[in-house]
N, C-alpha and C. Protein backbone atom coordinates (compact mmCIF):
# COMPACT_ATOMS: atom_id res chain seq x y z
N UNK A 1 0.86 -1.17 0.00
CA UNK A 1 0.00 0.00 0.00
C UNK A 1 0.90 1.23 0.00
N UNK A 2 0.90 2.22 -0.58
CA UNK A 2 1.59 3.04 -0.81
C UNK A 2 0.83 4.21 -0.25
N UNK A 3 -0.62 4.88 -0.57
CA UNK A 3 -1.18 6.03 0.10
C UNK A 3 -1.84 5.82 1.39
N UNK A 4 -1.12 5.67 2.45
CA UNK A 4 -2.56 4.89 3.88
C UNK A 4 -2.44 6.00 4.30
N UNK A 5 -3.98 6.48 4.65
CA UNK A 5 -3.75 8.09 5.57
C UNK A 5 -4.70 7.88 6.38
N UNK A 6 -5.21 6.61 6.78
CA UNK A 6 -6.05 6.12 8.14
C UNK A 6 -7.62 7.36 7.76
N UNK A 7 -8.34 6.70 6.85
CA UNK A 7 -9.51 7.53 6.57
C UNK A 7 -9.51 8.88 6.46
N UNK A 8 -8.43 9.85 6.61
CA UNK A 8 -8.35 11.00 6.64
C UNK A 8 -7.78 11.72 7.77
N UNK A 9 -7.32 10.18 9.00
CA UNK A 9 -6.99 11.28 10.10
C UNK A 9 -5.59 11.65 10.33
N UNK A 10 -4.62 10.69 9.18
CA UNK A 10 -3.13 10.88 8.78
C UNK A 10 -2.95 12.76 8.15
N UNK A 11 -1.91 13.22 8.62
CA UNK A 11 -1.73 14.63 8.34
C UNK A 11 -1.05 14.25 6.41
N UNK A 12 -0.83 13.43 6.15
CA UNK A 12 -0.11 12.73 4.77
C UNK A 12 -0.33 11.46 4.91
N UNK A 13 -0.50 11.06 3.61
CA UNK A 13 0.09 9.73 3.33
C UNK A 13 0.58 9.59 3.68
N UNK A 14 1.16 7.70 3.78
CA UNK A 14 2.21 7.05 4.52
C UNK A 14 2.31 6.19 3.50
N UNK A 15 3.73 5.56 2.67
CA UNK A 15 4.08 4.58 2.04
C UNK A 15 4.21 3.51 3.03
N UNK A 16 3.05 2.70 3.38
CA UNK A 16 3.61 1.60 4.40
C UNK A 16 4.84 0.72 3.72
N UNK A 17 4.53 0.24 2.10
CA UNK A 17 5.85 -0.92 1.74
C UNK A 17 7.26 0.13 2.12
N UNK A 18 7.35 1.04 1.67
CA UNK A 18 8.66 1.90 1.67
C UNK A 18 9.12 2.44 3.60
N UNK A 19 8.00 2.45 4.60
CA UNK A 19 8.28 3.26 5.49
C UNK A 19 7.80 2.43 6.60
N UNK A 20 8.53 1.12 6.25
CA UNK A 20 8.13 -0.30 7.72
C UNK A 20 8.89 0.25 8.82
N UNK A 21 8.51 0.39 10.24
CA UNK A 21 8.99 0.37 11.01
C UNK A 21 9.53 2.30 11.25
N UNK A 22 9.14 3.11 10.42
CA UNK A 22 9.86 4.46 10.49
C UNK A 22 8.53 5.57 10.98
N UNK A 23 8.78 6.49 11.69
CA UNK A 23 8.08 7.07 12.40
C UNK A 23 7.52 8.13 11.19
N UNK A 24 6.10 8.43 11.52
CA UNK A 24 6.19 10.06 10.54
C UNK A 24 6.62 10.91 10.45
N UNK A 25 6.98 12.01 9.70
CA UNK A 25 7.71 13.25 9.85
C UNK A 25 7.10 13.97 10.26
N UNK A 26 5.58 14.32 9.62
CA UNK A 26 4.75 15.66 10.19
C UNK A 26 3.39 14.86 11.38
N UNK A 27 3.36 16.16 12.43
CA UNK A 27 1.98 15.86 12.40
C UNK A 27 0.56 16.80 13.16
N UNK A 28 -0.37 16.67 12.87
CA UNK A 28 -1.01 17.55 13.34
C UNK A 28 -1.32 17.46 14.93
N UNK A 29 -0.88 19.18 15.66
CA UNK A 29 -1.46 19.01 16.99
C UNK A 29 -2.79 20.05 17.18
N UNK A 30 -3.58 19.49 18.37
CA UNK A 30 -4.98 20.52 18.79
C UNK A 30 -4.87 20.38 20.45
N UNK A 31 -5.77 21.42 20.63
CA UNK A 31 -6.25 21.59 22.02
C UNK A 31 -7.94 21.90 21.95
N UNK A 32 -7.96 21.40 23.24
CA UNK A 32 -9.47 22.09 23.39
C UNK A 32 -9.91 23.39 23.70
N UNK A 33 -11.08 23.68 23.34
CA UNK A 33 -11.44 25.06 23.32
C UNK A 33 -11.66 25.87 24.62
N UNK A 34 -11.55 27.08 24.85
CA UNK A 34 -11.61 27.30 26.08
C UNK A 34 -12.99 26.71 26.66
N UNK A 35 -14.14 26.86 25.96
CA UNK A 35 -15.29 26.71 26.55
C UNK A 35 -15.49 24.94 26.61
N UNK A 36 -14.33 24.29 26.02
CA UNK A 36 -14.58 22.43 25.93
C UNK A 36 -15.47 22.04 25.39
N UNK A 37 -15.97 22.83 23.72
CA UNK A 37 -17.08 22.42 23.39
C UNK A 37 -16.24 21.69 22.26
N UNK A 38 -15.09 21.47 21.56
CA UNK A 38 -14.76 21.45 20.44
C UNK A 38 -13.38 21.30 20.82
N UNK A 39 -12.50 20.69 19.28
CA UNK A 39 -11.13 21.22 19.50
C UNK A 39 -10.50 22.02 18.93
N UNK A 40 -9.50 22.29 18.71
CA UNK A 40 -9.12 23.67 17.81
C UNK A 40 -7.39 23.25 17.19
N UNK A 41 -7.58 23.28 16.03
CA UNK A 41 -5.93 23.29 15.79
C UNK A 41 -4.75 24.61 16.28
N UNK A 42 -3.89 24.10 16.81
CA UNK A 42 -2.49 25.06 16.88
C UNK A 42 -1.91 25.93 15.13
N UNK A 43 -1.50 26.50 15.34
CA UNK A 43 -1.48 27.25 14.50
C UNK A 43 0.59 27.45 14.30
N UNK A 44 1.20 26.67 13.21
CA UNK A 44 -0.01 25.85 12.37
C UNK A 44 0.03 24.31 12.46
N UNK A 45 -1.05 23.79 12.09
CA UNK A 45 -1.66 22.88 12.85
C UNK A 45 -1.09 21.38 11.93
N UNK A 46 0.08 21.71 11.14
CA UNK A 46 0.53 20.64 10.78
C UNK A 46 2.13 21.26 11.07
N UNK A 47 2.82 19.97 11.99
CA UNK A 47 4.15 20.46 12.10
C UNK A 47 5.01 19.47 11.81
N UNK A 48 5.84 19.94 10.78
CA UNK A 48 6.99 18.73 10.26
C UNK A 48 8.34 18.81 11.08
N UNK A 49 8.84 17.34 10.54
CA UNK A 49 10.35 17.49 11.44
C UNK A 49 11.10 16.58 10.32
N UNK A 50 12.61 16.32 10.75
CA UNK A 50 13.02 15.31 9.99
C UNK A 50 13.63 14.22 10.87
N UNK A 51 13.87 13.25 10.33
CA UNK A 51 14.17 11.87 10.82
C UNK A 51 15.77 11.97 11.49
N UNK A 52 16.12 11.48 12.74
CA UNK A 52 17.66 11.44 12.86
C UNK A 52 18.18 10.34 13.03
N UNK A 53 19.65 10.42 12.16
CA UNK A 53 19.93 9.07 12.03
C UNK A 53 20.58 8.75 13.41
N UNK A 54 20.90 7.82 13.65
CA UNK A 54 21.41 6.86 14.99
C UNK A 54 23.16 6.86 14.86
């Protein structure tokens, strides 16, 4: 499988054959709203990184 983005809740695709065992690079964080009705993305609400080697 090459595009898995878990129904939509993956911030990207994921090549599972190419990316066994390797963590994601980006991903989306939220908090809840002041009033706790909802959540709210951080801004901005997708944050990438890169991989370090060992």
């Amino acid at each position: 499988m090459h595009d898995y983005e878990r129904a939509g809740l993956l911030p990207r695709a994921v090549d599972v054959e190419d990316s066994v065992g390797q963590l994601n690079t980006c991903y989306e964080f939220v908090r809840v709203a002041d009033d706790g009705s909802r959540f709210v993305p951080y801004e901005p609400s997708l944050r990438c990184g890169a991989r370090l080697d060992r």
